[in-house]
C-alpha atoms as a PDB file:
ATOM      1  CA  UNK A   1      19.090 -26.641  21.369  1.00  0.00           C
ATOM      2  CA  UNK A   2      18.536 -30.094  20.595  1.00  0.00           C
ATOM      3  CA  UNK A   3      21.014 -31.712  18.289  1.00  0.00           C
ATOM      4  CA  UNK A   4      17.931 -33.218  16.250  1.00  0.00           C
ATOM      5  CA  UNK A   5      16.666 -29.468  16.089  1.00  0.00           C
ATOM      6  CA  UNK A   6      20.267 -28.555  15.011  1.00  0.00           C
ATOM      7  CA  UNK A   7      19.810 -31.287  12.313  1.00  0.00           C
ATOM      8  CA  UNK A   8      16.535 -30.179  11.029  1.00  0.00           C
ATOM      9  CA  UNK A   9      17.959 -26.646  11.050  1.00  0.00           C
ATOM     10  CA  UNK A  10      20.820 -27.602   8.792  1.00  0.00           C
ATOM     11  CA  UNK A  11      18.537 -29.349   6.606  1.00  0.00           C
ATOM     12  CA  UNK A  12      16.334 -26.172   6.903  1.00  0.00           C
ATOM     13  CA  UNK A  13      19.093 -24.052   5.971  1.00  0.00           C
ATOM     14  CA  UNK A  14      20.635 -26.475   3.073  1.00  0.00           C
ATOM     15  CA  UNK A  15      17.105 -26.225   1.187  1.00  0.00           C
ATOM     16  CA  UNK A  16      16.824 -22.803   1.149  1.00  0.00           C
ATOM     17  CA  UNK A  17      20.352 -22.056   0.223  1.00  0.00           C
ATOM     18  CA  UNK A  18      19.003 -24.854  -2.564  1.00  0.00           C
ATOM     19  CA  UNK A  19      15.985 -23.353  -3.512  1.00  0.00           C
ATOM     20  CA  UNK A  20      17.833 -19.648  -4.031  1.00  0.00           C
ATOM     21  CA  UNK A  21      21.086 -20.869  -5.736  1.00  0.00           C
ATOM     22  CA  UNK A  22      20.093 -18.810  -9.059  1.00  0.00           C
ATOM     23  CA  UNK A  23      21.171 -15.686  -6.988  1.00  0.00           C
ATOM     24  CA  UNK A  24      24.979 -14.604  -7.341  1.00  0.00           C
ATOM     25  CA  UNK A  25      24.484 -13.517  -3.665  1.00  0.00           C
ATOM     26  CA  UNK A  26      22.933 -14.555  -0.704  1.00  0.00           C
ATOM     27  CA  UNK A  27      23.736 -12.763   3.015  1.00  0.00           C
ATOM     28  CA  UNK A  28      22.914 -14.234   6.094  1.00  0.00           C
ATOM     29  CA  UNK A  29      19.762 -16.182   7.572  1.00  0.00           C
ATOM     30  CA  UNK A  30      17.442 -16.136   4.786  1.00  0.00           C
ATOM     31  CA  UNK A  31      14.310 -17.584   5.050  1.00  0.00           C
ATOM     32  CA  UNK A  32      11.769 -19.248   2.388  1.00  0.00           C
ATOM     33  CA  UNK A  33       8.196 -19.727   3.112  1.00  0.00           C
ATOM     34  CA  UNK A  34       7.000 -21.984  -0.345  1.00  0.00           C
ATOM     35  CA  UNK A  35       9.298 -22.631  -3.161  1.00  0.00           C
ATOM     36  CA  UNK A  36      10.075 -19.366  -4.811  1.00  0.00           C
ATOM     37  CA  UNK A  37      11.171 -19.006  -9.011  1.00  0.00           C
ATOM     38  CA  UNK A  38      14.760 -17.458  -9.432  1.00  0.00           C
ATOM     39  CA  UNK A  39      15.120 -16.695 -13.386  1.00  0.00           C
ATOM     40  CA  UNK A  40      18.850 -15.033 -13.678  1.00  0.00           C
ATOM     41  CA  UNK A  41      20.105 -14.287 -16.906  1.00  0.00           C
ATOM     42  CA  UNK A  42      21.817 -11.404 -15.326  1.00  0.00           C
ATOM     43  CA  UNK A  43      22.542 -10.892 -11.557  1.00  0.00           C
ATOM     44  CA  UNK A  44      20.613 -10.811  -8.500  1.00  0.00           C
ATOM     45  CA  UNK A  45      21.880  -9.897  -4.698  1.00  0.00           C
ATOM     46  CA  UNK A  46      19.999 -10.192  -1.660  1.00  0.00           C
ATOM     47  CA  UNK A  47      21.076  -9.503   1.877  1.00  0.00           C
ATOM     48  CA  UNK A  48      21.174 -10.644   5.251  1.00  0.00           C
ATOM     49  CA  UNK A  49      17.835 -11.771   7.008  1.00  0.00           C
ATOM     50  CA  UNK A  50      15.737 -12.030   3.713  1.00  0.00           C
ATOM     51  CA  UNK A  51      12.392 -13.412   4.214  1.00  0.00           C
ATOM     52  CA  UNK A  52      10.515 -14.444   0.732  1.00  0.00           C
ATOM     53  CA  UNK A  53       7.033 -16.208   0.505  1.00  0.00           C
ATOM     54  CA  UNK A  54       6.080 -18.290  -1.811  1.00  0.00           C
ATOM     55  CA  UNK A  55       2.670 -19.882   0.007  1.00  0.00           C
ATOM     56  CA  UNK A  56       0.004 -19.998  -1.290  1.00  0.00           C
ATOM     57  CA  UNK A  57       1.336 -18.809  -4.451  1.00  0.00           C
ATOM     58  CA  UNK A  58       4.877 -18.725  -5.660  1.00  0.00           C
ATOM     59  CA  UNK A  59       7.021 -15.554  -5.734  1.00  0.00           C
ATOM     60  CA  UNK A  60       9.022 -14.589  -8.767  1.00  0.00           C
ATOM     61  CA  UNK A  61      12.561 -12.835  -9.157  1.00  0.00           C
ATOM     62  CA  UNK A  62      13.595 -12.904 -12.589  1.00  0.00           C
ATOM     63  CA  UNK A  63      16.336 -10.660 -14.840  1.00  0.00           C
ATOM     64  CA  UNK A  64      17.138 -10.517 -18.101  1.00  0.00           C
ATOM     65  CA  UNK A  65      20.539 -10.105 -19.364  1.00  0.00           C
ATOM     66  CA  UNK A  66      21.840  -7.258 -18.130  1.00  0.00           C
ATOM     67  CA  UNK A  67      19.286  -6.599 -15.593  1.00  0.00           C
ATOM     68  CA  UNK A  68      19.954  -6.636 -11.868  1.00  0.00           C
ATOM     69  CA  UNK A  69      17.839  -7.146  -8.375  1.00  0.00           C
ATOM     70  CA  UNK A  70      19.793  -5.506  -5.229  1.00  0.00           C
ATOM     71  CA  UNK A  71      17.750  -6.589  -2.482  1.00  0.00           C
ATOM     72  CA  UNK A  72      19.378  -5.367   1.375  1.00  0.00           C
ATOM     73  CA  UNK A  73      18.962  -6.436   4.345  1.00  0.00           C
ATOM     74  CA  UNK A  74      16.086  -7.428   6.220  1.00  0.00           C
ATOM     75  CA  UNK A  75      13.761  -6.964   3.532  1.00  0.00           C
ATOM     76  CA  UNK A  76      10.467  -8.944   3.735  1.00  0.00           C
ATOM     77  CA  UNK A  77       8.642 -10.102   0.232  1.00  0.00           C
ATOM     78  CA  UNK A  78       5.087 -11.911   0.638  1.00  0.00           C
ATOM     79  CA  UNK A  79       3.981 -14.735  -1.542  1.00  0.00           C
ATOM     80  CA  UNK A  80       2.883 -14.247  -5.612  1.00  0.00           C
ATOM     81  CA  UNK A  81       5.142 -10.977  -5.571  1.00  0.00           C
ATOM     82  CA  UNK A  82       6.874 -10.588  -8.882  1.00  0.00           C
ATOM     83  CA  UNK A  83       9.958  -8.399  -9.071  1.00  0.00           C
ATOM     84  CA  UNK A  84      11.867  -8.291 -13.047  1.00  0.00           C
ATOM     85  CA  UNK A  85      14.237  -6.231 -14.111  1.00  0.00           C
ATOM     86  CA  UNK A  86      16.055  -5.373 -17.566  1.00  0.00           C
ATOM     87  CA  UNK A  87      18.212  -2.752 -16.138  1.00  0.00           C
ATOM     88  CA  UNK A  88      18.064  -2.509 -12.151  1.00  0.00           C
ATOM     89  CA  UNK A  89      15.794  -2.982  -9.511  1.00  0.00           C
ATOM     90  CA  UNK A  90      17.407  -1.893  -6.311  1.00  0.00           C
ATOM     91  CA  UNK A  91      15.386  -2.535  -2.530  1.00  0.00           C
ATOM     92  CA  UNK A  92      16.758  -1.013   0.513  1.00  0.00           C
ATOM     93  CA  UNK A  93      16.879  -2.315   3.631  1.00  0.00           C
ATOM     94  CA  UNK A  94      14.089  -2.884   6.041  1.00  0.00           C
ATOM     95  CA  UNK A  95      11.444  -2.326   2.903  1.00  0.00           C
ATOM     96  CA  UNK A  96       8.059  -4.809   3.249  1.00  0.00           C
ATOM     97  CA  UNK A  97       6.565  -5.693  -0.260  1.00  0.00           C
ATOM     98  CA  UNK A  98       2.762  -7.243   0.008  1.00  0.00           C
ATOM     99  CA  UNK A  99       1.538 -10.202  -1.765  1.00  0.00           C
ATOM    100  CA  UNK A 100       0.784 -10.169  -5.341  1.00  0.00           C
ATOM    101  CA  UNK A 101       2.970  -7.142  -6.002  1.00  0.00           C
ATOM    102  CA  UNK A 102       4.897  -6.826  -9.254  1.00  0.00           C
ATOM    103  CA  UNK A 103       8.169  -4.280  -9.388  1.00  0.00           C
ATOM    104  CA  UNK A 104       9.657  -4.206 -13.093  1.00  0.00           C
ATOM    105  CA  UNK A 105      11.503  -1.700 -14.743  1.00  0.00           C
ATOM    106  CA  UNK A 106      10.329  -2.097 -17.996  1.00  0.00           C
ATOM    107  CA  UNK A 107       6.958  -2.691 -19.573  1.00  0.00           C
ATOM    108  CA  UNK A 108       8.547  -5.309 -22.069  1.00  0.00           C
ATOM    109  CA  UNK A 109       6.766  -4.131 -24.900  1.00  0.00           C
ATOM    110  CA  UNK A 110       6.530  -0.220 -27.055  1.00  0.00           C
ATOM    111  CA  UNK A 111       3.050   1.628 -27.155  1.00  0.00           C
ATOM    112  CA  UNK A 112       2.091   0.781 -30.656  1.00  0.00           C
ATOM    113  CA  UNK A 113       4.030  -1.800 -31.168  1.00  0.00           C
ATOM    114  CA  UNK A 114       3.956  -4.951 -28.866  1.00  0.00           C
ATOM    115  CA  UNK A 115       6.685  -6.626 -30.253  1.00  0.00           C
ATOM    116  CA  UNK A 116       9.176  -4.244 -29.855  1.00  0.00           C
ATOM    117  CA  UNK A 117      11.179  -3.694 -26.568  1.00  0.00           C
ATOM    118  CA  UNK A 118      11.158  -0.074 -24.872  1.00  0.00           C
ATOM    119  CA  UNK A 119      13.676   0.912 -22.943  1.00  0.00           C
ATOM    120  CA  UNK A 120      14.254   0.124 -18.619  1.00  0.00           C
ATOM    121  CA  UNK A 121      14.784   2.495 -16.246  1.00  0.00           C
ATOM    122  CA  UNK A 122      15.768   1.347 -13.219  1.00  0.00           C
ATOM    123  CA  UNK A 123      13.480   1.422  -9.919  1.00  0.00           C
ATOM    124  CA  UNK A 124      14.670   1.998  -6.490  1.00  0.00           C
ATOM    125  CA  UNK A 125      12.314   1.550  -3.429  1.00  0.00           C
ATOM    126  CA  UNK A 126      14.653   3.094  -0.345  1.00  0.00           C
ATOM    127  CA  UNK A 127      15.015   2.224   3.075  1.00  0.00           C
ATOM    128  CA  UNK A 128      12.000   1.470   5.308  1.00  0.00           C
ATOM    129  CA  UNK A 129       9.098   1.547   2.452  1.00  0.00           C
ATOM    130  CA  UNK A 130       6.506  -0.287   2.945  1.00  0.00           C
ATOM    131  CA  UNK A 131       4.304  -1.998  -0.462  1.00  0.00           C
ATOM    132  CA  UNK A 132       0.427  -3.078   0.344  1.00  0.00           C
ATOM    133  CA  UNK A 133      -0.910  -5.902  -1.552  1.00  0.00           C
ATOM    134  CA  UNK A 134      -1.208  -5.874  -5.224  1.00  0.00           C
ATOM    135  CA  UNK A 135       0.757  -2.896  -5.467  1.00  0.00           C
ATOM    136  CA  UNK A 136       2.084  -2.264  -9.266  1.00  0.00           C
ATOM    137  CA  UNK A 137       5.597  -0.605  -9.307  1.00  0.00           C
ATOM    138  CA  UNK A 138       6.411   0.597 -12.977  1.00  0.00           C
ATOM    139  CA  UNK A 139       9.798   1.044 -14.786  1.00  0.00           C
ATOM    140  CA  UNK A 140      11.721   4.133 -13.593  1.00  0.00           C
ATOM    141  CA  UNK A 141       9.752   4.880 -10.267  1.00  0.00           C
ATOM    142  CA  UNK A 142      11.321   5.755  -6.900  1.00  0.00           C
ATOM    143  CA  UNK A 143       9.789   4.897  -3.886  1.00  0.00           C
ATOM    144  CA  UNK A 144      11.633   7.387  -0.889  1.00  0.00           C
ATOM    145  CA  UNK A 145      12.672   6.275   2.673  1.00  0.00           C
ATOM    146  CA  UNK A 146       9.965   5.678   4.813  1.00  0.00           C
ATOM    147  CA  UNK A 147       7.062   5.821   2.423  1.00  0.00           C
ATOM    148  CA  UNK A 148       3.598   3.724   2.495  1.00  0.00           C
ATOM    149  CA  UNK A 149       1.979   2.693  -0.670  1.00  0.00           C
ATOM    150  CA  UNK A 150      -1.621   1.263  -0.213  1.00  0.00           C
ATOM    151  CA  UNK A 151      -2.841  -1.698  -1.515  1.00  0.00           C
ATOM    152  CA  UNK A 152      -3.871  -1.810  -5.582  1.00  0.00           C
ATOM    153  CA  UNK A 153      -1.708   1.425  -6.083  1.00  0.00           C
ATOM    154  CA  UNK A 154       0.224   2.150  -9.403  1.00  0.00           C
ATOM    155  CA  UNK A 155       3.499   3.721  -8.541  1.00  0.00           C
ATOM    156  CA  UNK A 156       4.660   5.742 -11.487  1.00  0.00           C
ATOM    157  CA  UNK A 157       6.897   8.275 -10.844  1.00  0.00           C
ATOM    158  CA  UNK A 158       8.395   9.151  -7.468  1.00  0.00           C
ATOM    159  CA  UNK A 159       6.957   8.782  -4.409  1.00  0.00           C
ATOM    160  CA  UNK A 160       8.688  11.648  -1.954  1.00  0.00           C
ATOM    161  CA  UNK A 161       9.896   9.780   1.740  1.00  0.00           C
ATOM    162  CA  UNK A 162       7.654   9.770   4.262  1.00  0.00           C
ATOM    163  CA  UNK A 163       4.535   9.929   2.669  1.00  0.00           C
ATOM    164  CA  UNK A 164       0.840   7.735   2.147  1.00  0.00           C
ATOM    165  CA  UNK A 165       0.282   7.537  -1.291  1.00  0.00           C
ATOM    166  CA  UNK A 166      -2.601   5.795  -2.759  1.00  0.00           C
ATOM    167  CA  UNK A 167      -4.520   5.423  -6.454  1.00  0.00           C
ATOM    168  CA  UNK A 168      -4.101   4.744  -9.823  1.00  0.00           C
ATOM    169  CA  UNK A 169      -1.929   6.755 -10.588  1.00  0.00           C
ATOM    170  CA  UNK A 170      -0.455   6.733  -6.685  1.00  0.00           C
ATOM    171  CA  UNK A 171      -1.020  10.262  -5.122  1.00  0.00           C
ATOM    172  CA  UNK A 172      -0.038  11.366  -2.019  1.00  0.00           C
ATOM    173  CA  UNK A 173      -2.889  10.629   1.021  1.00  0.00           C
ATOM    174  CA  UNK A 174      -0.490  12.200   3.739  1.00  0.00           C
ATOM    175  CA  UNK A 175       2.410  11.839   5.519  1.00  0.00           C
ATOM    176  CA  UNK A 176       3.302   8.829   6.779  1.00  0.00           C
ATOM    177  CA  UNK A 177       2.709   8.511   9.791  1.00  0.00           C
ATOM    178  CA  UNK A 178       1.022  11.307  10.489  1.00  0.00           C
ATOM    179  CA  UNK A 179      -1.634  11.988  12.962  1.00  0.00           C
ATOM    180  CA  UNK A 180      -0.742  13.831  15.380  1.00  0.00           C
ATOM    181  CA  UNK A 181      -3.747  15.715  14.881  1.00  0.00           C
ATOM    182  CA  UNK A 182      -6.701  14.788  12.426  1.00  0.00           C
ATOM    183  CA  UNK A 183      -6.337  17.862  10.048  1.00  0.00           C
ATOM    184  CA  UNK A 184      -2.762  15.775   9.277  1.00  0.00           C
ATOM    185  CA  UNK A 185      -4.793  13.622   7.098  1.00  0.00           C
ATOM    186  CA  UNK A 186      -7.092  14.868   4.045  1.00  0.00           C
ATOM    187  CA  UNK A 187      -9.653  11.952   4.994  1.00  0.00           C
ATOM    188  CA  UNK A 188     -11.956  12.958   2.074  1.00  0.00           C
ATOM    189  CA  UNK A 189      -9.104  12.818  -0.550  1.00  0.00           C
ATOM    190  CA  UNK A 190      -7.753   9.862   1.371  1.00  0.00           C
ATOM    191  CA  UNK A 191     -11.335   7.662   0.780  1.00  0.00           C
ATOM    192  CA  UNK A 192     -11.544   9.387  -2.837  1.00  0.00           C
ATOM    193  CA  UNK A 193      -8.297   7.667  -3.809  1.00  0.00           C
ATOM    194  CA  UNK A 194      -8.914   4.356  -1.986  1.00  0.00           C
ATOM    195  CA  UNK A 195     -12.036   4.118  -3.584  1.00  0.00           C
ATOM    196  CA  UNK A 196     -10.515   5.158  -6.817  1.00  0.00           C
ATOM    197  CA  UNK A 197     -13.323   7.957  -7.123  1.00  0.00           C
ATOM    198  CA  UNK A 198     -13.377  11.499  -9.491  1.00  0.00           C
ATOM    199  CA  UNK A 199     -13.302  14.105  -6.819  1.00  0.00           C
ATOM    200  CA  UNK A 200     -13.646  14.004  -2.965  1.00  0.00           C
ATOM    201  CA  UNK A 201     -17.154  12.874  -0.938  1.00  0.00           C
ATOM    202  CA  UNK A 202     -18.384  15.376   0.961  1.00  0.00           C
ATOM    203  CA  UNK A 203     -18.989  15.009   4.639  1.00  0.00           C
ATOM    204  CA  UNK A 204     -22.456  13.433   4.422  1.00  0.00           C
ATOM    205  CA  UNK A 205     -21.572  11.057   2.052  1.00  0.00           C
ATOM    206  CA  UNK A 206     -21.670   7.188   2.950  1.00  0.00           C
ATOM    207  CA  UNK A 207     -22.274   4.063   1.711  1.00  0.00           C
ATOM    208  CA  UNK A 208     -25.579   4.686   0.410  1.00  0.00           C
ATOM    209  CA  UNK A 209     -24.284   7.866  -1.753  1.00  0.00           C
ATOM    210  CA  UNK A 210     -21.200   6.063  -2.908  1.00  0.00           C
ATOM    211  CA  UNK A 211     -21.532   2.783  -4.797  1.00  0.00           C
ATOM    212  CA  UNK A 212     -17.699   1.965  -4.256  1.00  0.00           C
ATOM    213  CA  UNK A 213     -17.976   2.207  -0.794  1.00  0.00           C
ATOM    214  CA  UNK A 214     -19.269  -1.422  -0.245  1.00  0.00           C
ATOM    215  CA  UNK A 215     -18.101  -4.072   1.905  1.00  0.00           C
ATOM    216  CA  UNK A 216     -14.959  -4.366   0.059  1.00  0.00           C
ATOM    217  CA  UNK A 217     -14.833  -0.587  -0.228  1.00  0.00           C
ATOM    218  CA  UNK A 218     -14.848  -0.403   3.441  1.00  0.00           C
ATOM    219  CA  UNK A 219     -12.529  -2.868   4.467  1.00  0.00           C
ATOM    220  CA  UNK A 220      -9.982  -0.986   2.118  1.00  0.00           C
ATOM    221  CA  UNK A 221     -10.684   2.627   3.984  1.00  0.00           C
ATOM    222  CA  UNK A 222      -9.971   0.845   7.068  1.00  0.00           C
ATOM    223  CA  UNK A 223      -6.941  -0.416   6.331  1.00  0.00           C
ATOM    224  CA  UNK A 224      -5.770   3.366   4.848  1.00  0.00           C
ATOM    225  CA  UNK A 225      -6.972   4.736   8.177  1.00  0.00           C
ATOM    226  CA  UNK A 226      -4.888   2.667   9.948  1.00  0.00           C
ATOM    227  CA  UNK A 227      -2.205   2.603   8.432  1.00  0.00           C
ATOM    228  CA  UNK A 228      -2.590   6.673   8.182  1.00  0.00           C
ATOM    229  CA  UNK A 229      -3.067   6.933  12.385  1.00  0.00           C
ATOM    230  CA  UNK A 230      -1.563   4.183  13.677  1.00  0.00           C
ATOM    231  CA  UNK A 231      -5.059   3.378  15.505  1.00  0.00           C
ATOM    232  CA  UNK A 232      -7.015   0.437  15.124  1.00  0.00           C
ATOM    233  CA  UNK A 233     -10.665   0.485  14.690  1.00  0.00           C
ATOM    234  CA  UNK A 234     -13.171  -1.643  17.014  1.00  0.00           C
ATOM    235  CA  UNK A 235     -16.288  -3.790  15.088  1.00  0.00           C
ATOM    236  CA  UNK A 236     -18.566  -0.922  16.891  1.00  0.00           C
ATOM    237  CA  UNK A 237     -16.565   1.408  15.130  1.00  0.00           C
ATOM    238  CA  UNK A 238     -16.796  -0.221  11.914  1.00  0.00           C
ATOM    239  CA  UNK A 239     -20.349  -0.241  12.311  1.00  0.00           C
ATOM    240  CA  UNK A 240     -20.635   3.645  12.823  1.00  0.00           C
ATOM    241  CA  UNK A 241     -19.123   4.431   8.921  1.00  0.00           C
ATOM    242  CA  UNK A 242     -22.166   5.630   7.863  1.00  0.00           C
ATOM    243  CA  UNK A 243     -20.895   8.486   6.272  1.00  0.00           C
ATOM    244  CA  UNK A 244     -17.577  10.635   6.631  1.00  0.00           C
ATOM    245  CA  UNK A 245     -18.311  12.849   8.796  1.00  0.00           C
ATOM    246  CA  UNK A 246     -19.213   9.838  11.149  1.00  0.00           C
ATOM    247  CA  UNK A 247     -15.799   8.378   9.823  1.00  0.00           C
ATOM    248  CA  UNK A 248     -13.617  11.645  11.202  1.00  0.00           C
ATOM    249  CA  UNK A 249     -15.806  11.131  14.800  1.00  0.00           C
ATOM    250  CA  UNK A 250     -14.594   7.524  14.820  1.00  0.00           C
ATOM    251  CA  UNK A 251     -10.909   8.251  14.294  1.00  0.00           C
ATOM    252  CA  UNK A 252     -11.273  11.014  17.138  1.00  0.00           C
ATOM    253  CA  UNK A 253     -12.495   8.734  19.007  1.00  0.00           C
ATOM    254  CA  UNK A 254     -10.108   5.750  18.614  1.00  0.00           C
ATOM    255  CA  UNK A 255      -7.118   8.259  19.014  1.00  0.00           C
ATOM    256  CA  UNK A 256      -8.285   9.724  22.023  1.00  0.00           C
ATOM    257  CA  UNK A 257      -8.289   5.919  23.331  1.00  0.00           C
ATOM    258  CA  UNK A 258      -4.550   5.294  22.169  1.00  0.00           C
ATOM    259  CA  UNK A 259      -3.828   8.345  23.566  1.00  0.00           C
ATOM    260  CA  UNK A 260      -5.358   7.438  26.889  1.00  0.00           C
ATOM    261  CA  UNK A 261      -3.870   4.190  26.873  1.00  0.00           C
ATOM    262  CA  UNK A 262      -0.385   5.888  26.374  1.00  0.00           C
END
């Protein structure tokens, strides 16, 4: 290395130690992408090899008196994520949170009666979890080891490790992971709670039968398949959802290549 790179490295290193000084802890090689917004009244901890962007829109960790955020190590937060806390928001290690995500454990306000305060509960999302993008985590939840929460879900509750959840309320999809077989996955409850639907399409049912399944409908059961099979879908393949029974032959079809190609 260079001993300009080493200099711009320091400097690097000196303006992100700069930019989170409102923490009472910082571990080892974090990294800042943006300028993030550190409001501490109370404490907040974050471990080794943090990553935290803040481009194109700023990030947000903020605690009240008495609150704390206990982030671990490795742990991976994408830009205009919003994490408060009034009692304790706890992140294991290794967990991903998506852009535009908000974690709080308390709803700042009584139902009835806005001005008053309720009461926080603390949230812990464990080990491994991974948060899609504009994922709402409310007060008191628990997100287990391992688990996958799809994008736009409301996490209320607990969310057992291991598992695809998706909705509003988040429900389970499947297990995460899963796919050894296609049967591993409910696909029509899986596209019902993507697409935020009443009850489950039935195999003929496409597009033209479902008015949430448009383009932006379809991108997001794409991105729930994949994530549910670890497979990744060709644009000929996107072009053959035409209904779900079409949708079930596709994901044969891409497994069978990934297992070919294994």
């Amino acid at each position: 290395m260079s001993p300009r790179l080493s200099v711009v490295d320091r400097l690097r290193s000196a303006r992100t130690r700069l930019l989170l000084r409102g923490a009472n802890h910082v571990g080892r090689s974090p990294t800042l992408a943006g300028q993030p917004l550190l409001m501490n009244l109370g404490a907040i901890v974050i471990g080794d090899d943090f990553f935290l962007s803040s481009r194109p829109a700023p990030s947000h960790l903020s605690t009240d008196a008495g609150g704390r955020i206990v982030i671990g190590n490795r742990v991976s937060i994408s830009y205009g994520a919003a994490i408060s806390s009034r009692a304790e928001v706890a992140i294991g290690d290794d967990v991903e949170v998506g852009p535009f995500s908000v974690i709080m454990d308390s709803d700042y306000h009584v139902v009835g009666d806005r001005s008053a305060l309720d009461e926080p509960l603390p949230v812990r999302i464990e080990a491994g979890a991974r948060l899609g993008a504009r994922v709402t985590v409310l007060r008191g939840s628990i997100i287990g080891a391992g688990a996958v929460v799809l994008g736009g879900s409301v996490v209320s509750g607990k969310v057992a490790p291991g598992t695809l959840v998706s909705g509003v309320p988040a429900r389970v999809v499947a297990a995460s992971g899963a796919g050894s077989e296609t049967e591993a996955v409910d696909l029509p409850r899986l596209v019902m709670n993507v697409l935020g639907l009443s009850t489950p399409p039935a195999d003929t049912d496409g597009p033209d039968q479902i008015r949430e399944w448009d383009s932006l409908g379809a991108l997001k059961i794409v991105l729930a398949i994949e994530e549910a099979y670890g497979i990744a879908l060709s644009e000929q393949e996107l072009k053959a959802m035409v209904s779900l029974a079409e949708l079930a032959r596709v994901i044969e079809t891409a497994r069978a290549r990934l297992g070919n190609a294994g």
